[in-house]
PDB file of N, CA and C in Angstrom:
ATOM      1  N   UNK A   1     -22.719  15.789 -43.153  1.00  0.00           N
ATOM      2  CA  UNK A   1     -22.883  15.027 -44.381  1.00  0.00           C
ATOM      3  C   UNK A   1     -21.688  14.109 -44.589  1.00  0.00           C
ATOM      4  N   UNK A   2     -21.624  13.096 -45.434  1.00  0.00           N
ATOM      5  CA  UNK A   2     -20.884  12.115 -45.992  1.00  0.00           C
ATOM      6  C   UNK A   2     -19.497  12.937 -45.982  1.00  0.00           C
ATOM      7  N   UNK A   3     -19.454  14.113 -46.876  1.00  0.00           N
ATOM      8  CA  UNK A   3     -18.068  14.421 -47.475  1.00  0.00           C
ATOM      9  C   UNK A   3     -17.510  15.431 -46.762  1.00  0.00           C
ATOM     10  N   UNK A   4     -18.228  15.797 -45.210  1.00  0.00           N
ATOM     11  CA  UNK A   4     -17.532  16.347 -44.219  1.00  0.00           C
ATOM     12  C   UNK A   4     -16.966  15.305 -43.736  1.00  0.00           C
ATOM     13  N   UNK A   5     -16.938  14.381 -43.570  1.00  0.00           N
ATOM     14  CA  UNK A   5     -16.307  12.938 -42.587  1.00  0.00           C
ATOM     15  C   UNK A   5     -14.874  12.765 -42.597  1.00  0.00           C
ATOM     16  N   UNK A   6     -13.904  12.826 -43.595  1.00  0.00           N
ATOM     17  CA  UNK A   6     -13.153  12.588 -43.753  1.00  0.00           C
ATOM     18  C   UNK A   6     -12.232  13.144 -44.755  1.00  0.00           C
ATOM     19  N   UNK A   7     -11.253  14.195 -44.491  1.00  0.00           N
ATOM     20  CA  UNK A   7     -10.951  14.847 -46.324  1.00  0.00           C
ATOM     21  C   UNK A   7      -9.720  13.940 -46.938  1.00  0.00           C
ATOM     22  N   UNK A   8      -9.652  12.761 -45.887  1.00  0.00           N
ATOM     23  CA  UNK A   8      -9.178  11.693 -47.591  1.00  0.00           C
ATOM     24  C   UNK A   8     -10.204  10.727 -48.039  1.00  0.00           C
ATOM     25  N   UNK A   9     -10.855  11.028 -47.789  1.00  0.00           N
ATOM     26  CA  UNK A   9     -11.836  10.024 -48.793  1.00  0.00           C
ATOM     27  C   UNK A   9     -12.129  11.091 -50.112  1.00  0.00           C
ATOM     28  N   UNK A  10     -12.301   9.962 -50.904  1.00  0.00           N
ATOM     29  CA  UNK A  10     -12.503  10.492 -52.621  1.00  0.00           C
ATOM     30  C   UNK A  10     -13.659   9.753 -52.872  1.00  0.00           C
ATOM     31  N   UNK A  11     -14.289  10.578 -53.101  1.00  0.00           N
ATOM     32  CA  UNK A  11     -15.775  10.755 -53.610  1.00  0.00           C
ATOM     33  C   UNK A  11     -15.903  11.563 -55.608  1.00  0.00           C
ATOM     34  N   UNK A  12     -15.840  10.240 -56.110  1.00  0.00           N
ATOM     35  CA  UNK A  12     -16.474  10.681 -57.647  1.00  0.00           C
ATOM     36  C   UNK A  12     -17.151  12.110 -57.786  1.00  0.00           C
ATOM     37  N   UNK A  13     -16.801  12.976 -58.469  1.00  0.00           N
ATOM     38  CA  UNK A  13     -17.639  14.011 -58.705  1.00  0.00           C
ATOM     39  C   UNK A  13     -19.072  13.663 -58.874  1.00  0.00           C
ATOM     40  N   UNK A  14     -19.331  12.743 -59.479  1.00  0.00           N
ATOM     41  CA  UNK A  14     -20.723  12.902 -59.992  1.00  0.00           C
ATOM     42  C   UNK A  14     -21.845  12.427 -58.697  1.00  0.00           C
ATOM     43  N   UNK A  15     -20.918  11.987 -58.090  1.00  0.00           N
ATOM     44  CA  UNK A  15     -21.776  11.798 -56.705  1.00  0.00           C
ATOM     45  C   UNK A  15     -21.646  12.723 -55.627  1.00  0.00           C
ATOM     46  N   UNK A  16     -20.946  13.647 -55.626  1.00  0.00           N
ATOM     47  CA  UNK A  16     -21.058  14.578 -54.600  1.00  0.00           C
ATOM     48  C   UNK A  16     -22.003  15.400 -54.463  1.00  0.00           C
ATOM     49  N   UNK A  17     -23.202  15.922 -55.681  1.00  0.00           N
ATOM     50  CA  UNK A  17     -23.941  16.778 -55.072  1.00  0.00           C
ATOM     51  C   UNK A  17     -24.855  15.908 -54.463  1.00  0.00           C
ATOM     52  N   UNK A  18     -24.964  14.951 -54.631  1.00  0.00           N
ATOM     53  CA  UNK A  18     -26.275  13.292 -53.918  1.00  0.00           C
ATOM     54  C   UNK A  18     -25.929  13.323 -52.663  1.00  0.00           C
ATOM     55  N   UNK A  19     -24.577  13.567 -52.334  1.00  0.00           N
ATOM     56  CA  UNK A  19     -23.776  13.278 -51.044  1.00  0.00           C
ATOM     57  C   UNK A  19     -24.000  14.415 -50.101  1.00  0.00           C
ATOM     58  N   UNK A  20     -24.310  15.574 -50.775  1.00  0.00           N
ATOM     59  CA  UNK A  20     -23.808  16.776 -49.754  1.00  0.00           C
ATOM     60  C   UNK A  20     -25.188  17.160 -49.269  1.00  0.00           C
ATOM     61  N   UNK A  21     -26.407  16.116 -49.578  1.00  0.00           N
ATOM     62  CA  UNK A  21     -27.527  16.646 -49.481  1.00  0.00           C
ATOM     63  C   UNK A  21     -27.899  15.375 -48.545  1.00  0.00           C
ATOM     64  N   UNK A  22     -26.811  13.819 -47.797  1.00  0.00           N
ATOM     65  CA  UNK A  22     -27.263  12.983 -47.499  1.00  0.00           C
ATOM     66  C   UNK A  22     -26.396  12.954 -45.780  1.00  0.00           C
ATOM     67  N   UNK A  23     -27.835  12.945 -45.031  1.00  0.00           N
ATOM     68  CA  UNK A  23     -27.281  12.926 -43.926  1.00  0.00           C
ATOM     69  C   UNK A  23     -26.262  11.561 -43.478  1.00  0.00           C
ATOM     70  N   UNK A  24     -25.216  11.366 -42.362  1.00  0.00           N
ATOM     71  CA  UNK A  24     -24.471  10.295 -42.409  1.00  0.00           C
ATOM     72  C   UNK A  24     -25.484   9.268 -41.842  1.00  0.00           C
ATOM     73  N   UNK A  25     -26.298   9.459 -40.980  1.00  0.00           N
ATOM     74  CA  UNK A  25     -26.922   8.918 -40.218  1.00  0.00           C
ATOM     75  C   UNK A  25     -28.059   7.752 -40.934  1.00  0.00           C
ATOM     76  N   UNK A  26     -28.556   8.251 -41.984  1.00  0.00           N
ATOM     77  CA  UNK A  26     -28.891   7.639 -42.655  1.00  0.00           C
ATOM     78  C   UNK A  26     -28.603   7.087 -44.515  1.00  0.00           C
ATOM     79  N   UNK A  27     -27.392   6.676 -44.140  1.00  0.00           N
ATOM     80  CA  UNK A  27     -26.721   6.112 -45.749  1.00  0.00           C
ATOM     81  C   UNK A  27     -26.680   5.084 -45.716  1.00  0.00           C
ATOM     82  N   UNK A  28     -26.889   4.528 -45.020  1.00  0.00           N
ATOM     83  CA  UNK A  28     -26.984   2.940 -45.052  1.00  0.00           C
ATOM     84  C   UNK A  28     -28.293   2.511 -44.438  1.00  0.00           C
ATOM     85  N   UNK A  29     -28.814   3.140 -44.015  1.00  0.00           N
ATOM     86  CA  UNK A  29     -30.516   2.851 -43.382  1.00  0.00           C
ATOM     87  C   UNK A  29     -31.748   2.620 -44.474  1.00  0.00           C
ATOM     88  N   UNK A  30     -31.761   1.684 -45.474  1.00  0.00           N
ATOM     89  CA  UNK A  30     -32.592   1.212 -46.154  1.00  0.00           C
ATOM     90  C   UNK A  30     -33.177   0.031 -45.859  1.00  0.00           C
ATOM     91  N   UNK A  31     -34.774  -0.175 -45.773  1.00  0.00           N
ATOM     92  CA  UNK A  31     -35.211  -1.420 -45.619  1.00  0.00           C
ATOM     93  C   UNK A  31     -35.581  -2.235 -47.109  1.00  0.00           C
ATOM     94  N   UNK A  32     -35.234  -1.180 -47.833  1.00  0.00           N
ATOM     95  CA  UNK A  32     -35.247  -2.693 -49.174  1.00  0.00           C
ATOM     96  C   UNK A  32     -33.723  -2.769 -49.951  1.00  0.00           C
ATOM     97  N   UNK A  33     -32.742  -2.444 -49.341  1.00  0.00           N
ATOM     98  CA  UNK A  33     -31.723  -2.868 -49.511  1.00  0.00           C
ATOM     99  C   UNK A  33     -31.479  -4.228 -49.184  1.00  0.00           C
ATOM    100  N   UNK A  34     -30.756  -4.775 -50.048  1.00  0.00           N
ATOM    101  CA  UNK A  34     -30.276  -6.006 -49.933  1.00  0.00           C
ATOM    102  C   UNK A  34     -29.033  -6.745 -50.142  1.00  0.00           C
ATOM    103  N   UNK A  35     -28.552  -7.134 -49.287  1.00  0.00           N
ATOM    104  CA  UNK A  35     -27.050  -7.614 -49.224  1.00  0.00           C
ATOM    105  C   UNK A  35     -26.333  -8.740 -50.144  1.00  0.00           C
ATOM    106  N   UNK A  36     -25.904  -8.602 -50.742  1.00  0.00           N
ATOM    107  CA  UNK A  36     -25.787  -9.419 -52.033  1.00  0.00           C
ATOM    108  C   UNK A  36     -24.577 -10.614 -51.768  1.00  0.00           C
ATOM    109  N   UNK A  37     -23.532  -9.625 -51.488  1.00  0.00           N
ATOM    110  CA  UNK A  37     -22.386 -10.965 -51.379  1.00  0.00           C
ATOM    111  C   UNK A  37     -21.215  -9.363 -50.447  1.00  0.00           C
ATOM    112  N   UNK A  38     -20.292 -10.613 -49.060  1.00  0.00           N
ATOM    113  CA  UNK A  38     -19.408  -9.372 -48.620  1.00  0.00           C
ATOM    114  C   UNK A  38     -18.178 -10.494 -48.222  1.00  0.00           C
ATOM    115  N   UNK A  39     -17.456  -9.665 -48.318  1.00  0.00           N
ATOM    116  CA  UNK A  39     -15.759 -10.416 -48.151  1.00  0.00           C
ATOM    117  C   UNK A  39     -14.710  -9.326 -48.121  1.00  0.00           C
ATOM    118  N   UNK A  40     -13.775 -10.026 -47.565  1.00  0.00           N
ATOM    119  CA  UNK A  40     -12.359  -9.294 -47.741  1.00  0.00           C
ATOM    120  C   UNK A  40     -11.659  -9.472 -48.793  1.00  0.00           C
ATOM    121  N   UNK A  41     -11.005  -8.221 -49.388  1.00  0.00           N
ATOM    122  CA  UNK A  41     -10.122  -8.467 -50.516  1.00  0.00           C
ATOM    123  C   UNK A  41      -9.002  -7.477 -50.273  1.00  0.00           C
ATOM    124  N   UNK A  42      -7.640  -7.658 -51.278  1.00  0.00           N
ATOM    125  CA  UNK A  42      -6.779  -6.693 -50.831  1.00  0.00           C
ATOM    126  C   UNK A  42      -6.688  -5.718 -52.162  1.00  0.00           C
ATOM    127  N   UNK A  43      -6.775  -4.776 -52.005  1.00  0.00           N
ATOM    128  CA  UNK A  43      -6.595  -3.239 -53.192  1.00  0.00           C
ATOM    129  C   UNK A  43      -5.001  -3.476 -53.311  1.00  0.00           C
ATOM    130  N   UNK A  44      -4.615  -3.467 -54.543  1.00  0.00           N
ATOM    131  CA  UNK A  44      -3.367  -3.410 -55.071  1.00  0.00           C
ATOM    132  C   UNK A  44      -2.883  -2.553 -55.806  1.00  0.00           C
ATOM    133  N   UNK A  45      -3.510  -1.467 -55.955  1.00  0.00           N
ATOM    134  CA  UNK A  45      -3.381  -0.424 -56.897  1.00  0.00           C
ATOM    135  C   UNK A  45      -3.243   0.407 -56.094  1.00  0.00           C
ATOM    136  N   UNK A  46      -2.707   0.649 -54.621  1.00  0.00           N
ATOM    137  CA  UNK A  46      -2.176   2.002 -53.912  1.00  0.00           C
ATOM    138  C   UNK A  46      -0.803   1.254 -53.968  1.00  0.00           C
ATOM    139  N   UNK A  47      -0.033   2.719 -53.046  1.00  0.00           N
ATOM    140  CA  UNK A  47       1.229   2.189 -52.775  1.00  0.00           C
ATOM    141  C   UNK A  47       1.536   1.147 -52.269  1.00  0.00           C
ATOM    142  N   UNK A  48       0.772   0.535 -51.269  1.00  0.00           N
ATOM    143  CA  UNK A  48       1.490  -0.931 -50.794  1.00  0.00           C
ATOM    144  C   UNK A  48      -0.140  -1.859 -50.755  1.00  0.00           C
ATOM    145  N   UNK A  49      -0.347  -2.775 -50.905  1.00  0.00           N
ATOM    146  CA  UNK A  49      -1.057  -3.288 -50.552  1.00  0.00           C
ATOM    147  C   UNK A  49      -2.221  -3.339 -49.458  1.00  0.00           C
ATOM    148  N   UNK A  50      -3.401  -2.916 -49.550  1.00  0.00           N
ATOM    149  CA  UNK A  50      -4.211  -2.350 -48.404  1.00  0.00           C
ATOM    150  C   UNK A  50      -5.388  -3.572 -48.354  1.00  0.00           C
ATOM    151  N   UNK A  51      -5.809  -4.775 -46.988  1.00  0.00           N
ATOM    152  CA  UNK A  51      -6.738  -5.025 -46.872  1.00  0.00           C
ATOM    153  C   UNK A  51      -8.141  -4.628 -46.612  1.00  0.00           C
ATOM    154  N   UNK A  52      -9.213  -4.612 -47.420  1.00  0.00           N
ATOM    155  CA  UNK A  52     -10.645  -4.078 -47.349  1.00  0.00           C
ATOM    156  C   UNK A  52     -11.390  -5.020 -47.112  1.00  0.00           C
ATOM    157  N   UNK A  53     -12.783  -4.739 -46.142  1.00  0.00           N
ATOM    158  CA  UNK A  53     -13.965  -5.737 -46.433  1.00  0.00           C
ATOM    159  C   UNK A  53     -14.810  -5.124 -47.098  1.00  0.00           C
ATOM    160  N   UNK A  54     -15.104  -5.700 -47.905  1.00  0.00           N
ATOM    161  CA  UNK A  54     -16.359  -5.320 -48.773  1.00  0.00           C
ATOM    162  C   UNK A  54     -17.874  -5.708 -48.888  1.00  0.00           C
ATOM    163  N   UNK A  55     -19.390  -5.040 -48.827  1.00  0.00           N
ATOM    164  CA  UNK A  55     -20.467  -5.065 -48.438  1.00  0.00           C
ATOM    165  C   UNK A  55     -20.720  -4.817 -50.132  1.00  0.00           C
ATOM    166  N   UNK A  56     -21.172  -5.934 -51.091  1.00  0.00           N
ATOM    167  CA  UNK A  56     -22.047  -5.297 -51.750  1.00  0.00           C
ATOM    168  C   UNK A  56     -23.514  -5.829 -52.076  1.00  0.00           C
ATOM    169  N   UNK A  57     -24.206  -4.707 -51.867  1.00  0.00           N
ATOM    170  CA  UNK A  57     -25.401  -4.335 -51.664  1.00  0.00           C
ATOM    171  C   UNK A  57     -25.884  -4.135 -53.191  1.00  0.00           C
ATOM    172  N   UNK A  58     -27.485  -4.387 -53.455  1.00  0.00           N
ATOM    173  CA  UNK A  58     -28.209  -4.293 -55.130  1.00  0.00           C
ATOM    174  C   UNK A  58     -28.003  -2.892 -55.172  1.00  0.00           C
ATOM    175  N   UNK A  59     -27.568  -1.877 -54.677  1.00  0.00           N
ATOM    176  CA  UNK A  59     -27.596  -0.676 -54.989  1.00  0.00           C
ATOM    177  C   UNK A  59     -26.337  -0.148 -54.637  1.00  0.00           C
ATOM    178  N   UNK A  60     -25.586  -0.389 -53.999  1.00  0.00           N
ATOM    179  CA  UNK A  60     -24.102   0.287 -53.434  1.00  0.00           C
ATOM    180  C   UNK A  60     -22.953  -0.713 -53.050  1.00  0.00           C
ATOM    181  N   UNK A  61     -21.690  -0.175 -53.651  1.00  0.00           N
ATOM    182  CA  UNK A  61     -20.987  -1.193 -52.713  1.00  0.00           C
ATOM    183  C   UNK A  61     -20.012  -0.214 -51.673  1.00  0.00           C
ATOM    184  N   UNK A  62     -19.866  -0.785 -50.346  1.00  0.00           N
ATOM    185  CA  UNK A  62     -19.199  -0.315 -49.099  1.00  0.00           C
ATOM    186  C   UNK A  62     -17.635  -0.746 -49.513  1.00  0.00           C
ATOM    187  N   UNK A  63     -16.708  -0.268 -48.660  1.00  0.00           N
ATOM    188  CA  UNK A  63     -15.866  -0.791 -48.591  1.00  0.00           C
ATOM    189  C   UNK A  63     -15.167  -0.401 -47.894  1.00  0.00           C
ATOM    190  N   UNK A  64     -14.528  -1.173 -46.696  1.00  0.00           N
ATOM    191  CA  UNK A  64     -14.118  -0.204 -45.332  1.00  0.00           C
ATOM    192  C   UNK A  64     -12.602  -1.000 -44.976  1.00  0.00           C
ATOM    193  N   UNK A  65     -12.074   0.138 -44.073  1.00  0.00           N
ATOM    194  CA  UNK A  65     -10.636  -0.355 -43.939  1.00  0.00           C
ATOM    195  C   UNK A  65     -10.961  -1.530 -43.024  1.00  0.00           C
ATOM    196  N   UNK A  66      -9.867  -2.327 -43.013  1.00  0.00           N
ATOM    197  CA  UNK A  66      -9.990  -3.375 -41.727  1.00  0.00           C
ATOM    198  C   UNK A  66      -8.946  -2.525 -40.718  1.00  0.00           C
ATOM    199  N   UNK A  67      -9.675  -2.567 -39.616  1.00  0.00           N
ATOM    200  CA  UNK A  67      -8.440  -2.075 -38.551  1.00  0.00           C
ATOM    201  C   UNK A  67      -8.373  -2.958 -38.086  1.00  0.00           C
ATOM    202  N   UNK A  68      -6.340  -2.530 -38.205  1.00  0.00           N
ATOM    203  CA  UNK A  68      -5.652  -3.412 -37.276  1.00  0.00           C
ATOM    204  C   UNK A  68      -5.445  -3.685 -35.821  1.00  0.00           C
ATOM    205  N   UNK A  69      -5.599  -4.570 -35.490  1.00  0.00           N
ATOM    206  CA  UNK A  69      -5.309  -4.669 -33.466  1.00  0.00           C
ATOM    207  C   UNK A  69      -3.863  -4.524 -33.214  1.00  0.00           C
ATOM    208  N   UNK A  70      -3.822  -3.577 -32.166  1.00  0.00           N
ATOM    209  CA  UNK A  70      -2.241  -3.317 -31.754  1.00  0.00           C
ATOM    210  C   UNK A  70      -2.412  -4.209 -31.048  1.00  0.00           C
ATOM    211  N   UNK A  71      -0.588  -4.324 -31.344  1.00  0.00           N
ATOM    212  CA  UNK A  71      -0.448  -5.597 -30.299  1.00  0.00           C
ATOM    213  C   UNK A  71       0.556  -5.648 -28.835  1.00  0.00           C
TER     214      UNK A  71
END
C-alpha cells in the first residue's frame, strides 16, 4: 500500500484509512482523471529550500521530488 512506501512521507490522518486500503499500483490509474495544470515550484517552508514538480489533477494533486543528476 501507499503508506508502506516510504516512512517519511506524511500522509494527513484523514486520508490514511483511504490509503491503507489502496493498492500502489493503481493510484494514479484513472481513466477519467484529468490533468489540469503541472510545473515546478520550490517549497519554502522546510529547512532549506526544496525543488518539486507538481501534477495537478481535478481530483488530486502529486508532487514529487526532482532528482538530482550527479555529476
Amino acid at each position: 500500500t501507499v503508506t508502506e512506501l516510504d516512512p517519511r512521507c506524511v500522509i494527513p490522518e484523514s486520508l490514511k484509512p483511504s490509503l491503507n486500503k489502496q493498492p500502489c499500483e493503481k493510484l494514479l490509474a484513472c481513466p477519467k482523471r484529468q490533468l489540469l495544470h503541472e510545473g515546478q515550484i520550490t517549497l519554502i517552508e522546510t529547512p532549506k529550500p526544496l525543488d518539486v514538480h507538481v501534477f495537478l489533477f481535478d481530483d488530486i494533486l502529486l508532487i514529487s521530488k526532482v532528482k538530482k543528476i550527479p555529476r
